[in-house]
C-alpha atoms as a PDB file:
ATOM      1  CA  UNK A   1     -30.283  -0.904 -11.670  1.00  0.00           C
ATOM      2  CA  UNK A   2     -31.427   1.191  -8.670  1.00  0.00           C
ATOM      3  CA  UNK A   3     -34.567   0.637  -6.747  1.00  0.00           C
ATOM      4  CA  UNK A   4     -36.157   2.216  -4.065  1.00  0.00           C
ATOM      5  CA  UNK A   5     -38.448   0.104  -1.797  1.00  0.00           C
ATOM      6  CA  UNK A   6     -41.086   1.572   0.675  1.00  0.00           C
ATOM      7  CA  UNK A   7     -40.431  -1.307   2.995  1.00  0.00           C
ATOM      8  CA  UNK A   8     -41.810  -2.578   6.137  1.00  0.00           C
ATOM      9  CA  UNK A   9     -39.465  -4.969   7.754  1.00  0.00           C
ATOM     10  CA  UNK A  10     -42.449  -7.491   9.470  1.00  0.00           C
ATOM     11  CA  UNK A  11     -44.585  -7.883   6.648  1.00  0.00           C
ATOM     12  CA  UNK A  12     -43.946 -10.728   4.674  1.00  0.00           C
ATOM     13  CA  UNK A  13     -44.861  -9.279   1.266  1.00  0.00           C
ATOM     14  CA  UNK A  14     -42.639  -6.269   1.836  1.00  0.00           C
ATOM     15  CA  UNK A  15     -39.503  -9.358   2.068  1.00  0.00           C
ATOM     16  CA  UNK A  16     -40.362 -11.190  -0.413  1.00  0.00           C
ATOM     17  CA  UNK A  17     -40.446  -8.186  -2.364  1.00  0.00           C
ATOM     18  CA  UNK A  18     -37.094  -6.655  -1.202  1.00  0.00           C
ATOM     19  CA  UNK A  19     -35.459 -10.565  -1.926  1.00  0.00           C
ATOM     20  CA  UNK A  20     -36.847  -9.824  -5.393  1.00  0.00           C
ATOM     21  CA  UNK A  21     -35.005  -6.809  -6.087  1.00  0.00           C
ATOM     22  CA  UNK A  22     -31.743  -8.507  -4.578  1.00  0.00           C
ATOM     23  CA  UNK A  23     -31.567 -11.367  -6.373  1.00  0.00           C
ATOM     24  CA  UNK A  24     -32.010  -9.274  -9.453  1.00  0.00           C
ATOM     25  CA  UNK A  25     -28.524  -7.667  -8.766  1.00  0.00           C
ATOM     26  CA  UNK A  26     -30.184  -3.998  -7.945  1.00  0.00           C
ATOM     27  CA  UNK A  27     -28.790  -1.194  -5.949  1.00  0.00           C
ATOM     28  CA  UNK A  28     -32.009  -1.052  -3.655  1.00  0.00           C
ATOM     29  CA  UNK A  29     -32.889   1.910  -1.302  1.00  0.00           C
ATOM     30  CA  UNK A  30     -34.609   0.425   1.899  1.00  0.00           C
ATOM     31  CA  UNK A  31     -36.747   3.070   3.028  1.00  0.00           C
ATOM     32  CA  UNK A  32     -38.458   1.742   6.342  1.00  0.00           C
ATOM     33  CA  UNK A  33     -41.749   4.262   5.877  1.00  0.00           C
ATOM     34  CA  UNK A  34     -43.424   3.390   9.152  1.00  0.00           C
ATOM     35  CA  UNK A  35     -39.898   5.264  10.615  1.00  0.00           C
ATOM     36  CA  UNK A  36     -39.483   7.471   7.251  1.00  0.00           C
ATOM     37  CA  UNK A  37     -42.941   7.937   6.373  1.00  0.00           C
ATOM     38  CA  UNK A  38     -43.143   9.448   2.857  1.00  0.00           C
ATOM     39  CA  UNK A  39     -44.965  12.758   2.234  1.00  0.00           C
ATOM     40  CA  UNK A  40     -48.077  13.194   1.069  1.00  0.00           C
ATOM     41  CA  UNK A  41     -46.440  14.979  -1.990  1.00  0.00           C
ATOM     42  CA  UNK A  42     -44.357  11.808  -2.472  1.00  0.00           C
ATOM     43  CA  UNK A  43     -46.845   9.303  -2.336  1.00  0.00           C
ATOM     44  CA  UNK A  44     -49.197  11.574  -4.735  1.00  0.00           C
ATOM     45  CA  UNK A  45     -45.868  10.869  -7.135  1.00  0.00           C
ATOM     46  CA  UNK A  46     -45.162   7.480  -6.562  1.00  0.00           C
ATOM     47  CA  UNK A  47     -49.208   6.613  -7.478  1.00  0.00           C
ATOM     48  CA  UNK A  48     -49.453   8.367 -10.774  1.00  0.00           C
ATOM     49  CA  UNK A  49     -46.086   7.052 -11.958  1.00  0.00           C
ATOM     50  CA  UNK A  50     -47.925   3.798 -10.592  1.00  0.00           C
ATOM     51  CA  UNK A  51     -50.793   4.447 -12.606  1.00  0.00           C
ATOM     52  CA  UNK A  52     -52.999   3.638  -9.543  1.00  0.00           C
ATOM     53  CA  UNK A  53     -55.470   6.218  -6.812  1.00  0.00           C
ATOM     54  CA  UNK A  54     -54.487   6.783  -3.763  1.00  0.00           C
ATOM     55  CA  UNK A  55     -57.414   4.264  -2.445  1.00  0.00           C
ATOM     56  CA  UNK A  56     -55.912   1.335  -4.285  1.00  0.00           C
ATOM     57  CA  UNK A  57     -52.598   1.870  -2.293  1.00  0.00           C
ATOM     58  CA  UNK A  58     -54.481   2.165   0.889  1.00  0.00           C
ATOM     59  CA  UNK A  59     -54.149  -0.364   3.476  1.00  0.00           C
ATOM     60  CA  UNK A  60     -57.601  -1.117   3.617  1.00  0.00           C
ATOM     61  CA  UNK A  61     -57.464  -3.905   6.392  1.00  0.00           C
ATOM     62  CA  UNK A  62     -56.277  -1.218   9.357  1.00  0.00           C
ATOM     63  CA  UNK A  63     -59.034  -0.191  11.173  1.00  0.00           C
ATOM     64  CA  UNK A  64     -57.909   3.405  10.613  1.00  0.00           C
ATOM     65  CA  UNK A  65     -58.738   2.750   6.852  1.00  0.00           C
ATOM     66  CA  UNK A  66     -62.872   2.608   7.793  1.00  0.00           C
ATOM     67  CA  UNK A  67     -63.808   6.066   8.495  1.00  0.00           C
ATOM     68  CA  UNK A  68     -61.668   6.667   4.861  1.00  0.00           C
ATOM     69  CA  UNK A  69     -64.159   4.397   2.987  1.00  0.00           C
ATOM     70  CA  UNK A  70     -66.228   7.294   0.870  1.00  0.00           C
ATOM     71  CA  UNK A  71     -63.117   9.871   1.132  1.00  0.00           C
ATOM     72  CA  UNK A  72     -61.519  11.355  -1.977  1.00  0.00           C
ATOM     73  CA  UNK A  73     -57.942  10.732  -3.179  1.00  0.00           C
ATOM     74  CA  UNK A  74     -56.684  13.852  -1.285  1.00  0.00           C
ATOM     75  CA  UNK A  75     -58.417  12.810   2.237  1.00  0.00           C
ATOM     76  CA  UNK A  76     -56.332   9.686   1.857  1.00  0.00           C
ATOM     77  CA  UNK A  77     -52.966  10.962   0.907  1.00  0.00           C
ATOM     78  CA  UNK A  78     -53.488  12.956   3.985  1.00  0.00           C
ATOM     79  CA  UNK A  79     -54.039  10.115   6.142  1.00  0.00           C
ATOM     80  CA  UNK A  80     -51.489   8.110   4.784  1.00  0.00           C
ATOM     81  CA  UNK A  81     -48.726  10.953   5.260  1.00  0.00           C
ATOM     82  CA  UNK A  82     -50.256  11.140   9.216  1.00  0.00           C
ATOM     83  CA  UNK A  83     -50.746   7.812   9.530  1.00  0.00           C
ATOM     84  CA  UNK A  84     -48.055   5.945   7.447  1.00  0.00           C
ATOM     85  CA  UNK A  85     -49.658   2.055   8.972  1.00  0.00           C
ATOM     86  CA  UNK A  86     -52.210   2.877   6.416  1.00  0.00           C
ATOM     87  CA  UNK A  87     -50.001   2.755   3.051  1.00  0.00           C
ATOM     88  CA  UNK A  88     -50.384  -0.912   1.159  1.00  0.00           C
ATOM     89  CA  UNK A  89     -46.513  -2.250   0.996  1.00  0.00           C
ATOM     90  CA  UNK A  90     -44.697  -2.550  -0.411  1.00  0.00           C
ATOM     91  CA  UNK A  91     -43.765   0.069  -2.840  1.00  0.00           C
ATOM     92  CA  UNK A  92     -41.492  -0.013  -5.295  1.00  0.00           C
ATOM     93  CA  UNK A  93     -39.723   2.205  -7.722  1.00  0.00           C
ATOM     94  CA  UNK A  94     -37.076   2.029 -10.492  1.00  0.00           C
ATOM     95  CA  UNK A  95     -36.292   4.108 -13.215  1.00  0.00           C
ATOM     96  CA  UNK A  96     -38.976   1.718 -15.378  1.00  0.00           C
ATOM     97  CA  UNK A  97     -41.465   2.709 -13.153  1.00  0.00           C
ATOM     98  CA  UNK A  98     -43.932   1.814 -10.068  1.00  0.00           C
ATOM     99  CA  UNK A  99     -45.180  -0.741  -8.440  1.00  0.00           C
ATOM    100  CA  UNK A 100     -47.143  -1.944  -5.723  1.00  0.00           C
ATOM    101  CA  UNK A 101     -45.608  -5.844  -5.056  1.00  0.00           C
ATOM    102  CA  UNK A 102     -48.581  -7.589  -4.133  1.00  0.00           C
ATOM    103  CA  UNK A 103     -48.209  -9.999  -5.216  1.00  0.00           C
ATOM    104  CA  UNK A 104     -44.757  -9.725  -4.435  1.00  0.00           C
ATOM    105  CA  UNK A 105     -43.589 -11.124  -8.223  1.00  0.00           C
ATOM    106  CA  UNK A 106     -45.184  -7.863  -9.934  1.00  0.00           C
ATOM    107  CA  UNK A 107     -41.891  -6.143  -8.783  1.00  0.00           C
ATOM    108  CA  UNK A 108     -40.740  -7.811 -11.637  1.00  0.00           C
ATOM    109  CA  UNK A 109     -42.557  -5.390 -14.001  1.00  0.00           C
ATOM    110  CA  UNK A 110     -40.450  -3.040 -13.308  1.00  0.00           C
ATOM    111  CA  UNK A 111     -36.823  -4.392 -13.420  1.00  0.00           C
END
């Protein structure tokens, strides 16, 4: 199985996450987004094959989240393509679908 991670090397989440997908024998992707930021096309993609808004992938807990706090799901996706520190990780997608890990184990879902 392939899988593509949105992956953020010094979070521990986005590891356990990633240790997920290689214990599980898949062919994973690492795509490092704070250095390969996804566009804002992409992340509009990965969140309705997620079946979740942009505000429920954003990384509400940076303080360049705030001023974001009554925007619509376009004003986000913007941000998040400017400012990729403000995209919840990690992301994760397989052919079964996608996922936001947190907690890490709902990777699972989709292996």
């Amino acid at each position: 199985m392939k899988a593509t991670i949105y992956h953020n090397p010094r979070c521990s989440k986005s590891r356990e996450g990633l240790a997920i997908l290689q214990d599980a024998g898949a062919e994973v992707e690492i795509v490092e987004y704070l250095k390969n930021p996804p566009s804002r096309a992409k992340l509009a993609e990965l969140y309705a094959r997620a079946g979740m808004t942009p505000r429920a992938g954003l990384r509400v807990a940076e303080d360049a989240a705030r001023p974001l706090k009554s925007a619509d799901a376009d004003t986000i996706l913007e941000a998040m393509a400017v400012d990729p520190l403000l995209i919840e990780r990690p992301l994760v997608e397989t052919e079964k679908g996608v996922c936001l890990g947190r907690p890490p184990e709902k990777v699972r879902e989709i292996l």
